[in-house]
Protein backbone atom coordinates (compact mmCIF):
# COMPACT_ATOMS: atom_id res chain seq x y z
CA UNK A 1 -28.62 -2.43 15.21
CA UNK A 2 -25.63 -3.59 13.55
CA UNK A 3 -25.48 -6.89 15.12
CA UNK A 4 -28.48 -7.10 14.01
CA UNK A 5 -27.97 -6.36 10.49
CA UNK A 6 -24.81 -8.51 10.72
CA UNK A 7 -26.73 -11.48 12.00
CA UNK A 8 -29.14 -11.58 9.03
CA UNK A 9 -26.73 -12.70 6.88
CA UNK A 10 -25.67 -16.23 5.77
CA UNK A 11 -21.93 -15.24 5.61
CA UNK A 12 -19.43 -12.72 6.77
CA UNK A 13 -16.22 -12.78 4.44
CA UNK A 14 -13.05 -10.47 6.57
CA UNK A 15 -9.77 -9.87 4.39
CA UNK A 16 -7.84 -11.34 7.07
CA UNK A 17 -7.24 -13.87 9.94
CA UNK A 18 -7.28 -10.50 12.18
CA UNK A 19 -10.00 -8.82 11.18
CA UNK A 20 -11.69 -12.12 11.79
CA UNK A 21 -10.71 -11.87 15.29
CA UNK A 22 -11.38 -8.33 15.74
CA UNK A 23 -15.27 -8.83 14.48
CA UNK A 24 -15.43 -11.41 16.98
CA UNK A 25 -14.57 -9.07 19.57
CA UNK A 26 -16.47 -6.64 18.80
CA UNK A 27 -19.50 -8.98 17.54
CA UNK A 28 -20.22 -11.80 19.64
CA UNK A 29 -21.29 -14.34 17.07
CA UNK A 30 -21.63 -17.34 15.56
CA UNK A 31 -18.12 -18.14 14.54
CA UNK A 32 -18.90 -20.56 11.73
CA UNK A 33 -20.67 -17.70 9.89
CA UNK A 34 -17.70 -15.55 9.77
CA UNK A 35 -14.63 -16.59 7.81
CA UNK A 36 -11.86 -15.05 6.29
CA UNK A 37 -11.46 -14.58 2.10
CA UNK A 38 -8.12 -12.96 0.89
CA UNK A 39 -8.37 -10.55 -2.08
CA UNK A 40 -8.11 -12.49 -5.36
CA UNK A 41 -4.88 -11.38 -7.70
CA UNK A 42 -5.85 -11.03 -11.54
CA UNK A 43 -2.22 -12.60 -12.31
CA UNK A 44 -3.12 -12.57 -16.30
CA UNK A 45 -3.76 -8.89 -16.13
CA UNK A 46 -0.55 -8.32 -14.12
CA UNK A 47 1.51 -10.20 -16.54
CA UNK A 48 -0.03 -7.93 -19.81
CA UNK A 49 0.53 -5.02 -17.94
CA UNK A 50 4.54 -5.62 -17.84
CA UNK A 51 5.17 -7.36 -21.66
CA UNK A 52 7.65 -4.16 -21.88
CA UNK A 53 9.29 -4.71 -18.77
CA UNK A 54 12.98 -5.33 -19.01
CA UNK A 55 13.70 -8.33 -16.44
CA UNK A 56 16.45 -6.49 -14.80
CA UNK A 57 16.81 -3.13 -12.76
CA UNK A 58 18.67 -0.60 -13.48
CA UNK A 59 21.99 0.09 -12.35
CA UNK A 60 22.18 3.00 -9.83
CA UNK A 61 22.85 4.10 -7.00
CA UNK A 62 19.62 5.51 -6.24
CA UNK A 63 16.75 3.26 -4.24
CA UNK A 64 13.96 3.55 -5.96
CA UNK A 65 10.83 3.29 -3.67
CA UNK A 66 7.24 3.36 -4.51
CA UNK A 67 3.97 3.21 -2.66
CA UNK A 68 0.41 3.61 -4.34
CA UNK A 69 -3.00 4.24 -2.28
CA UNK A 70 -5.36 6.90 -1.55
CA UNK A 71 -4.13 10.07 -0.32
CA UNK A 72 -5.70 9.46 2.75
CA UNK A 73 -4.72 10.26 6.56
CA UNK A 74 -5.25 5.84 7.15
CA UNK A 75 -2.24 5.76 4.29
CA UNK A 76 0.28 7.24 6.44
CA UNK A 77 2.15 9.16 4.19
CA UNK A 78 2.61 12.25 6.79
CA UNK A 79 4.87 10.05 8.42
CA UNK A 80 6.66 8.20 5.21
CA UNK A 81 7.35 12.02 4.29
CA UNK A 82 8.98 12.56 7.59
CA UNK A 83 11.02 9.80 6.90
CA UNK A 84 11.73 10.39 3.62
CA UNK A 85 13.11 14.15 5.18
CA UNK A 86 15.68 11.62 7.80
CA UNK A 87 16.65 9.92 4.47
CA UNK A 88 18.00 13.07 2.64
CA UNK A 89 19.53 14.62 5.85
CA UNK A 90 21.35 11.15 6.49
CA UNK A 91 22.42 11.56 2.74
CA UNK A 92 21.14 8.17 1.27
CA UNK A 93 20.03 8.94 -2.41
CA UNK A 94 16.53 7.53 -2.69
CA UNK A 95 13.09 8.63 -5.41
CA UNK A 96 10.18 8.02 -3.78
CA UNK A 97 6.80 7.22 -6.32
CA UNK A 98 3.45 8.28 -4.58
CA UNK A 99 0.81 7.02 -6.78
CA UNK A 100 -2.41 7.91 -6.31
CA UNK A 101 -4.91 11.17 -5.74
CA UNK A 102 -6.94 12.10 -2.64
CA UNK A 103 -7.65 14.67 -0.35
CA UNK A 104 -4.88 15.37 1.09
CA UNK A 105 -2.40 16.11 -2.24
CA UNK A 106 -2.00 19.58 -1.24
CA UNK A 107 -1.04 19.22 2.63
CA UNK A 108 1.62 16.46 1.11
CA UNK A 109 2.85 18.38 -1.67
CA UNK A 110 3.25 21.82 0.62
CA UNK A 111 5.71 19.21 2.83
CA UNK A 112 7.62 18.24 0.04
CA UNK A 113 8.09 21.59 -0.63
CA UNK A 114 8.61 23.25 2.71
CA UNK A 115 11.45 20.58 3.05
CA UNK A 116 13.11 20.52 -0.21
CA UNK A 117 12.21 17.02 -0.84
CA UNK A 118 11.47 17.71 -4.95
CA UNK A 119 14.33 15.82 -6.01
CA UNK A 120 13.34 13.33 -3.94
CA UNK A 121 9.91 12.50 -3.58
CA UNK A 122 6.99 12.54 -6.60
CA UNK A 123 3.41 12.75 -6.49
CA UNK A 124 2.77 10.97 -9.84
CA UNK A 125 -1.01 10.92 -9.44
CA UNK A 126 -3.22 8.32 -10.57
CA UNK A 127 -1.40 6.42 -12.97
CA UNK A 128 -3.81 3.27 -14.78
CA UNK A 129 -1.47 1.10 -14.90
CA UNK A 130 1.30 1.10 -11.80
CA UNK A 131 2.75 -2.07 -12.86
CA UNK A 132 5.43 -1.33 -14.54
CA UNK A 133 6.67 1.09 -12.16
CA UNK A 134 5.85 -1.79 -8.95
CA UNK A 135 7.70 -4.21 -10.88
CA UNK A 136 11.20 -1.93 -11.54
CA UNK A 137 10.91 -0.54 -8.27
CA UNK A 138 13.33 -1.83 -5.01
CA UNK A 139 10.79 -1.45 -2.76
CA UNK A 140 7.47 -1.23 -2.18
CA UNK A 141 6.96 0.55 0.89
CA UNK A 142 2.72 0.38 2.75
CA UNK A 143 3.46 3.20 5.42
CA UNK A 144 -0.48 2.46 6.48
CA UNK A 145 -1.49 2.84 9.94
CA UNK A 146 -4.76 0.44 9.43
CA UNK A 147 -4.90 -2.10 6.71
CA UNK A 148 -6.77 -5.25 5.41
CA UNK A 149 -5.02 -7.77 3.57
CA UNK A 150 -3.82 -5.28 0.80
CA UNK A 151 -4.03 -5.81 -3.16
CA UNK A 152 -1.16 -3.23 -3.52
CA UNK A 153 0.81 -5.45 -1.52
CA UNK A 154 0.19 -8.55 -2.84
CA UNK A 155 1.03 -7.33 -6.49
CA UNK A 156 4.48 -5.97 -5.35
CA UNK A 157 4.99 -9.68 -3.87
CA UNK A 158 3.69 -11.49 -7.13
CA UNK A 159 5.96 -9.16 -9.25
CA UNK A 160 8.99 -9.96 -6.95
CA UNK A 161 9.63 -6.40 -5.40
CA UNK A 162 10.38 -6.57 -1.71
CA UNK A 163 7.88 -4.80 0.38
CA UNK A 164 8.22 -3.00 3.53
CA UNK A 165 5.27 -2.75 5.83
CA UNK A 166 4.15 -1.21 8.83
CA UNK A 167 2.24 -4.09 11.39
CA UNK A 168 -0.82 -3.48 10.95
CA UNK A 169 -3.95 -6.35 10.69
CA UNK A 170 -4.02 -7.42 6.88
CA UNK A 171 -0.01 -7.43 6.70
CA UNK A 172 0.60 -10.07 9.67
């Protein structure tokens, strides 16, 4: 039925050169008809969103890390927490920016909690605009266990902040 469906259609448009190649698999079609469109950056909005921005980071000894997504098992946050726990028991000084809402705010902020990570690790929310807080950050971190090609991702890279990413499809 949903070959079907898929067939109907003039174009397919994946997020990525592997999702491409995983529709194939599953979806033995015509390969012409399916081709790959990365997300499309708003670079004018990005730019008005950090006028205010000083160009340089702060001096500290602190690494400041942020991620922003959907509280959401794909996100894999349960296991950025657990690393975030390794971090303080190796004593590295780190703040780690969660931004974003979603089902599964309490579960994450009973962790941080449970394991004394306060101090260390912030559920901001939903914040409108991230920017800012992308662009003075060290490191963007996308702890997701599936991914397309990712907006988040490709902000953090625009703004200059290094990104760390697990290897999953949209991040190859």
């Amino acid at each position: 039925e949903v070959k079907e469906c898929y067939t109907s259609y003039d174009k397919i448009l994946c997020v990525s050169s592997d999702v491409k190649t995983s529709f194939l698999k599953i979806y033995d079609m015509d390969k012409e008809k399916v081709q790959v469109q990365l997300n499309v950056l708003d670079t004018n909005k990005i730019l008005n969103s950090i006028k205010d921005v000083t160009e340089y980071k702060e001096q500290t000894t602190l690494l400041n890390l942020i991620t922003v997504g959907r509280l959401s098992p794909q996100k894999g946050y349960d296991r950025l927490l657990k690393c975030c726990v390794r971090l303080k028991e190796d004593n590295l000084p780190f703040k780690l920016k969660i931004v974003g809402t979603g089902l599964l705010k309490d579960t994450y902020q009973r962790f941080i909690d449970d394991n004394k990570l306060n101090d260390y690790v912030e559920l901001t929310g939903f914040i409108d605009n991230p920017y800012p807080l992308l662009k003075k950050a060290d490191v963007f971190i996308c702890s997701s266990l599936t991914e397309g090609f990712s907006t988040v991702v490709s902000e953090a890279i625009f703004l200059g902040t290094p990104v760390l990413t697990t290897d999953c499809a949209g991040m190859k």
